[in-house]
N, C-alpha and C. Protein backbone atom coordinates (compact mmCIF):
# COMPACT_ATOMS: atom_id res chain seq x y z
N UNK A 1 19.38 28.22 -19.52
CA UNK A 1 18.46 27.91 -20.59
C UNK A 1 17.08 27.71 -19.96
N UNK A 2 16.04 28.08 -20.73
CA UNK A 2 14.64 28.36 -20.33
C UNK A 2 14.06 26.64 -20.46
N UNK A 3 13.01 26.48 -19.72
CA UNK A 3 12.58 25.08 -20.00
C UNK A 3 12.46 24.79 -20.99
N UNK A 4 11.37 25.86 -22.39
CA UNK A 4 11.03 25.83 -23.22
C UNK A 4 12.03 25.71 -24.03
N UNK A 5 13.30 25.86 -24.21
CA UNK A 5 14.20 25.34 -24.81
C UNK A 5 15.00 24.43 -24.44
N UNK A 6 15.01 23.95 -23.49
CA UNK A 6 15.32 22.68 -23.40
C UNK A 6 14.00 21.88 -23.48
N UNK A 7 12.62 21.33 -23.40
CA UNK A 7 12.08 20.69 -23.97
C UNK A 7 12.25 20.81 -25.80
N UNK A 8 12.44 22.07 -26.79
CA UNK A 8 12.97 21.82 -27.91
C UNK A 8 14.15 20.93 -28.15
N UNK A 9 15.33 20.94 -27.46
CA UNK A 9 15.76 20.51 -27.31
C UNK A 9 15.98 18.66 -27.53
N UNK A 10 15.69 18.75 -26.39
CA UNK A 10 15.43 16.86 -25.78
C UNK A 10 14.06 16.49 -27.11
N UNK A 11 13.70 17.23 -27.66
CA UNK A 11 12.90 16.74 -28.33
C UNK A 11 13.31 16.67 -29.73
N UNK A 12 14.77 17.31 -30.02
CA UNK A 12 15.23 16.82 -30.91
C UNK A 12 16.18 15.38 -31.00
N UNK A 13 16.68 15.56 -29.47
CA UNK A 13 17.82 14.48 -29.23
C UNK A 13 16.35 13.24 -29.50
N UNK A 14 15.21 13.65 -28.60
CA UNK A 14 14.62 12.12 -28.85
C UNK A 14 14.45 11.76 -30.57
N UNK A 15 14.35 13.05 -31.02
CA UNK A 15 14.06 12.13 -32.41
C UNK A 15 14.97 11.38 -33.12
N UNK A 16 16.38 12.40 -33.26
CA UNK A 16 17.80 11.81 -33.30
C UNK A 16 18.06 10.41 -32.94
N UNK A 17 17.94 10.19 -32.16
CA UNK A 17 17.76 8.86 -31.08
C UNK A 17 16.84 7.98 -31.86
N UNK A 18 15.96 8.21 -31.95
CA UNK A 18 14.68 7.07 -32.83
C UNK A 18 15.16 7.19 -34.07
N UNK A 19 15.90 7.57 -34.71
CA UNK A 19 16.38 7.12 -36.08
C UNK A 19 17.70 6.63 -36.58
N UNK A 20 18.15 6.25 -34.72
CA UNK A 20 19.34 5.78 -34.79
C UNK A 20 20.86 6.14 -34.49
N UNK A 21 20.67 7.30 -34.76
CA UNK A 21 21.88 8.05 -34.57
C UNK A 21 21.98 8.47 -32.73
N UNK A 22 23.03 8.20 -32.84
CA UNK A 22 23.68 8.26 -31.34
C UNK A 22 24.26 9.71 -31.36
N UNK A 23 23.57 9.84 -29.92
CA UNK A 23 24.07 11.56 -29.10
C UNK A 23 24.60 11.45 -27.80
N UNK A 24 25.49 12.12 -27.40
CA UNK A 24 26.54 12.45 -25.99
C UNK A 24 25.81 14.05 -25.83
N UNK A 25 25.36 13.30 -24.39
CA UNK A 25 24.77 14.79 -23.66
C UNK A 25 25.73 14.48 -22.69
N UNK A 26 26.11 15.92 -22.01
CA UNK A 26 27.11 16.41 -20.98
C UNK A 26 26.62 16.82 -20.16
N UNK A 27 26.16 16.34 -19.49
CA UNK A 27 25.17 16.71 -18.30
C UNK A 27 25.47 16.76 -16.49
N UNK A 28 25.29 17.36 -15.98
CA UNK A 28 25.24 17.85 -14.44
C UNK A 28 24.49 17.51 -13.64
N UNK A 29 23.32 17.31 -14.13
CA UNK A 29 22.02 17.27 -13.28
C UNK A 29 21.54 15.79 -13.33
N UNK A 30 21.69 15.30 -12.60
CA UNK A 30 21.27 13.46 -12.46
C UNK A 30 20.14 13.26 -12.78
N UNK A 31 19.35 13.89 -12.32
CA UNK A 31 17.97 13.59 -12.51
C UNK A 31 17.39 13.99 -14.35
N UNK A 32 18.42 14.85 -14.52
CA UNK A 32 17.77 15.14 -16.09
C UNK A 32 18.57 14.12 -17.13
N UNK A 33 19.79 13.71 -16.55
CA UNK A 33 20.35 12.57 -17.34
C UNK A 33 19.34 11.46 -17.68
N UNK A 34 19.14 11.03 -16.07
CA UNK A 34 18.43 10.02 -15.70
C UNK A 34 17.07 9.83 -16.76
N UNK A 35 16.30 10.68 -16.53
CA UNK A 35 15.20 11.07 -17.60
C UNK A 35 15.03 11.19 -18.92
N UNK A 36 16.65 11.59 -19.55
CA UNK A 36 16.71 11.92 -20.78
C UNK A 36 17.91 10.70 -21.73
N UNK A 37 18.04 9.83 -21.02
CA UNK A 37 19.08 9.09 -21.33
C UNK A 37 19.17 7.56 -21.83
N UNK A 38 19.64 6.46 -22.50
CA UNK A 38 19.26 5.19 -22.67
C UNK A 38 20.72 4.70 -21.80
N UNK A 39 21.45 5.64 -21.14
CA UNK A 39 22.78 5.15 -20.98
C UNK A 39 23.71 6.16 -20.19
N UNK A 40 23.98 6.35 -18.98
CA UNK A 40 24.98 7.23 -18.39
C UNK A 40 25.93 6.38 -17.77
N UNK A 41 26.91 7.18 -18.29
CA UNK A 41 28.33 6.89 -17.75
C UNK A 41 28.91 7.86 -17.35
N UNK A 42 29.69 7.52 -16.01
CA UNK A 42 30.57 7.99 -14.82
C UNK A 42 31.56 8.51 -15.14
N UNK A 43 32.00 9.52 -15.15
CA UNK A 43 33.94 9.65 -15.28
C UNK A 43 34.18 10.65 -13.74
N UNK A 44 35.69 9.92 -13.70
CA UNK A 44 36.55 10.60 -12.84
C UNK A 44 37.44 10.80 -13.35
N UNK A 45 37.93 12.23 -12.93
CA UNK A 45 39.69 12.33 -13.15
C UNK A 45 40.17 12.16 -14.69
N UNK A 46 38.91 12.20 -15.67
CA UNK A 46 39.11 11.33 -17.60
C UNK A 46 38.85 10.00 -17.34
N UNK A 47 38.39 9.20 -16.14
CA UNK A 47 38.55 7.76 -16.37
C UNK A 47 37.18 7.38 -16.42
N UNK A 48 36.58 6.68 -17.29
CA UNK A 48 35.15 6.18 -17.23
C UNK A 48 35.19 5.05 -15.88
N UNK A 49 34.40 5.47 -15.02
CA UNK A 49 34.03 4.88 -13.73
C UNK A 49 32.90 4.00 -13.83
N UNK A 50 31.87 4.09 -14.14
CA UNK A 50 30.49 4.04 -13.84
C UNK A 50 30.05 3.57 -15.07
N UNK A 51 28.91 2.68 -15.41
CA UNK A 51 27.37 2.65 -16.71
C UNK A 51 26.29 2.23 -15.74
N UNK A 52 25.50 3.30 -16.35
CA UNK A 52 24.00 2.79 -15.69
C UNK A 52 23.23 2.64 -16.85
N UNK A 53 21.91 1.81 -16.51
CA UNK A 53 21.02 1.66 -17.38
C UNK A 53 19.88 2.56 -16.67
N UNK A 54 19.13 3.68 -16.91
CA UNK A 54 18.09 4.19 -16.26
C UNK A 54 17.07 3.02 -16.05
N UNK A 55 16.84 1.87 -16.64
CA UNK A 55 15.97 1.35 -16.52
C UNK A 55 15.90 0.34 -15.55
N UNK A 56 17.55 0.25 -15.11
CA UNK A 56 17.51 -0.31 -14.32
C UNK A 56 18.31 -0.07 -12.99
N UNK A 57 18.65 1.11 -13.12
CA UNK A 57 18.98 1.47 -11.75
C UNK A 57 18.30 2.86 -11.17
N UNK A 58 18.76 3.69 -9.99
CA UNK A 58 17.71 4.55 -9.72
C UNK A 58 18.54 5.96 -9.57
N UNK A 59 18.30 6.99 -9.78
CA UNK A 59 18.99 8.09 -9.25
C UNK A 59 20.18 8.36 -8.21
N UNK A 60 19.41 7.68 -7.07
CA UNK A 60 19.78 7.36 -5.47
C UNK A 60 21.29 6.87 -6.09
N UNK A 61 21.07 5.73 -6.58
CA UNK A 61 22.29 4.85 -6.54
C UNK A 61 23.28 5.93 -7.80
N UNK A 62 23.19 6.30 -8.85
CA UNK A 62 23.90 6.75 -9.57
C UNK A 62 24.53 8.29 -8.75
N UNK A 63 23.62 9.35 -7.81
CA UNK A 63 24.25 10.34 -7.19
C UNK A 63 25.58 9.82 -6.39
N UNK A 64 25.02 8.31 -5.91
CA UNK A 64 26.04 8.17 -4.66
C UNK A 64 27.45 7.54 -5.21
N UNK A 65 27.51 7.51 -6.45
CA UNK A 65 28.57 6.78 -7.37
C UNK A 65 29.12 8.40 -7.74
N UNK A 66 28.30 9.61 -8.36
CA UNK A 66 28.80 10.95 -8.23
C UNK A 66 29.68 11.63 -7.46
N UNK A 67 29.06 11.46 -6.30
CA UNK A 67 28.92 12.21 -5.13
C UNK A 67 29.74 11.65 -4.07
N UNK A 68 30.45 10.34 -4.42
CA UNK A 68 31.11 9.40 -3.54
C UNK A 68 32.57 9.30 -3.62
């Protein structure tokens, strides 16, 4: 997918989002979670592992919970 559609995109989830309604993005890329998210959670194996708050934790730490 082209940037330009994913900024359409995320710019719908943000509005979605500001009016309340809750969205599950499936995402790969940490850093675009990270950016696009009020809330990521971890799974392994089907088991929820992990919650981060972007606001309060950092990339670094959520890859190495990935990646670990």
């Amino acid at each position: 997918m082209d940037i330009a559609n994913k900024a359409g995109i995320y710019h719908i989830i943000s509005d979605l989002a500001a009016h309340g309604i809750a969205v599950l993005m499936i995402c790969d890329e940490i850093e675009e979670a990270w950016y696009q998210s009020h809330r990521i959670l971890v799974m392994k194996q089907g088991e929820l592992t992990h919650s981060f708050l972007p606001d309060s934790s950092t990339q670094q730490q959520i890859a190495e919970v990935v990646n670990g």
